[in-house]
Protein backbone atom coordinates (compact mmCIF):
# COMPACT_ATOMS: atom_id res chain seq x y z
CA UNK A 1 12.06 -27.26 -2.46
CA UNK A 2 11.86 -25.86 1.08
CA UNK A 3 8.88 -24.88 2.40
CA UNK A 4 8.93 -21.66 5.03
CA UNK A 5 6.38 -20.13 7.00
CA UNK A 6 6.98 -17.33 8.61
CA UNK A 7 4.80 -15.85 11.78
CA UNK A 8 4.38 -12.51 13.04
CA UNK A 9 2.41 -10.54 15.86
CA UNK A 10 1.35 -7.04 15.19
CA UNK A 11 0.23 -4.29 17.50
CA UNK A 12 -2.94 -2.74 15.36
CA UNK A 13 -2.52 1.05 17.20
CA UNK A 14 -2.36 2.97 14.25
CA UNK A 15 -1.74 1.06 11.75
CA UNK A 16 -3.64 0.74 8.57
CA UNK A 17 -2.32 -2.64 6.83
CA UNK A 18 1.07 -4.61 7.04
CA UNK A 19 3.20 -6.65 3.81
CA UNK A 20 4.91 -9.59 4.68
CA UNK A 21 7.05 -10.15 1.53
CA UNK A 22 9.48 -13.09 1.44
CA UNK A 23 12.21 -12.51 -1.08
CA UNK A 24 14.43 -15.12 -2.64
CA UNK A 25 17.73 -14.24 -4.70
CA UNK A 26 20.72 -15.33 -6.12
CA UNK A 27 20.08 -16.88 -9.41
CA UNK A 28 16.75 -14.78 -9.67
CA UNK A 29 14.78 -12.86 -7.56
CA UNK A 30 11.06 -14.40 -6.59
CA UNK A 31 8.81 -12.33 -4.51
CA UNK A 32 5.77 -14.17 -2.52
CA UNK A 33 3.56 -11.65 -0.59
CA UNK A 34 0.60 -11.03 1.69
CA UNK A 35 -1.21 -7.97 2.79
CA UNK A 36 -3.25 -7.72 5.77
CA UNK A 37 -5.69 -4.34 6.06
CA UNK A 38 -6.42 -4.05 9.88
CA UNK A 39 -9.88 -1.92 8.88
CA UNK A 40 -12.01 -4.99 6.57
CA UNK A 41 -9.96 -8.17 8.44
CA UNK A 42 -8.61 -8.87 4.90
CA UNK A 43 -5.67 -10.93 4.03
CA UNK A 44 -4.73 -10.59 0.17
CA UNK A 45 -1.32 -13.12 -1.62
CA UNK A 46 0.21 -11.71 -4.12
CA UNK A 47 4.04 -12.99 -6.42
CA UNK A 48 6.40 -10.95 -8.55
CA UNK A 49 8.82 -12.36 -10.60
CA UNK A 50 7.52 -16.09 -10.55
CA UNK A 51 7.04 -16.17 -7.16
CA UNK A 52 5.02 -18.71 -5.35
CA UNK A 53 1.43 -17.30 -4.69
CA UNK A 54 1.03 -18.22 -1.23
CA UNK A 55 -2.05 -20.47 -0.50
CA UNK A 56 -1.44 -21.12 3.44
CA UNK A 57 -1.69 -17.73 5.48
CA UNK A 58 -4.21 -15.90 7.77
CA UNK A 59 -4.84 -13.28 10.21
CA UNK A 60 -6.05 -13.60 14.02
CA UNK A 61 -6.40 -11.78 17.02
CA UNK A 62 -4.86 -12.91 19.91
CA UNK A 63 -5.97 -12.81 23.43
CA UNK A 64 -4.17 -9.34 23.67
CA UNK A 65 -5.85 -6.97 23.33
CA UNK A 66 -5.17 -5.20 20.03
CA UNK A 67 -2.70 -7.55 18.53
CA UNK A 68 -2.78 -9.88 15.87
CA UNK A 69 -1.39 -13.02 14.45
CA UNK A 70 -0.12 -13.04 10.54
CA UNK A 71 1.20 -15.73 8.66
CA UNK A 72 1.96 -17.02 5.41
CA UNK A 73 3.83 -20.14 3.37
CA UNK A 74 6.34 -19.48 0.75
CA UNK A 75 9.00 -21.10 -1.22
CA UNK A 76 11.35 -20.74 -3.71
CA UNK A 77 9.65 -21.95 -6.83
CA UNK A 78 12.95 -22.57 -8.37
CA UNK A 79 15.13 -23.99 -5.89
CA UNK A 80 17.92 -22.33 -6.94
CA UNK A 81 18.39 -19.26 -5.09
CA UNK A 82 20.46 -19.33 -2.15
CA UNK A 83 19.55 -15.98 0.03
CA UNK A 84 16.18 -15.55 1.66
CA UNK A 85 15.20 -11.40 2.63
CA UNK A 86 12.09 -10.93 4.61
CA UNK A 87 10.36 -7.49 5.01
CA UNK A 88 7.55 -6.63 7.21
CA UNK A 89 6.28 -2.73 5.95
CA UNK A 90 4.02 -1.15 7.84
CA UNK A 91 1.51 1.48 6.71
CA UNK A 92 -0.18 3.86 8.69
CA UNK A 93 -2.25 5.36 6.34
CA UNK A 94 -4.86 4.16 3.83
């Protein structure tokens, strides 16, 4: 298996929280996910499907001024899928 990681930067100005979802497909669709809520600093993993529950990801602010740093590790926990989709959604309210 491949490991990913995947690294974004995210103006906070009104947003509320942000999903990073990496989904793989082909032979069956895995979903690994993290959430990050801007108001309580929290980060939260979540998997549908069998997907890997990521264990490696944060949140940090940068030396910008309201921007942030998100990441997360995922890969396919079956190996056998051969397209990767990634999705950033963006809420703006709770």
């Amino acid at each position: 298996t491949t490991l990913f990681r995947s690294i974004i930067y995210q103006a906070i100005q009104d947003t509320y929280q942000v999903d990073l979802q990496a989904i793989f497909s082909g032979s069956s669709t895995r979903t690994s996910q993290i959430t990050y809520t801007f108001d309580t600093n929290t980060v939260t993993a979540s998997n549908s499907g069998s997907g890997f529950l990521p264990t490696n990801y944060g949140a940090q602010t940068t030396t910008s001024t309201g921007w942030y740093r998100l990441w997360f590790a995922f890969n396919d926990t079956s190996g056998l899928n051969n397209t990767l989709q990634f999705r950033i959604l963006i809420s703006t309210t709770c």
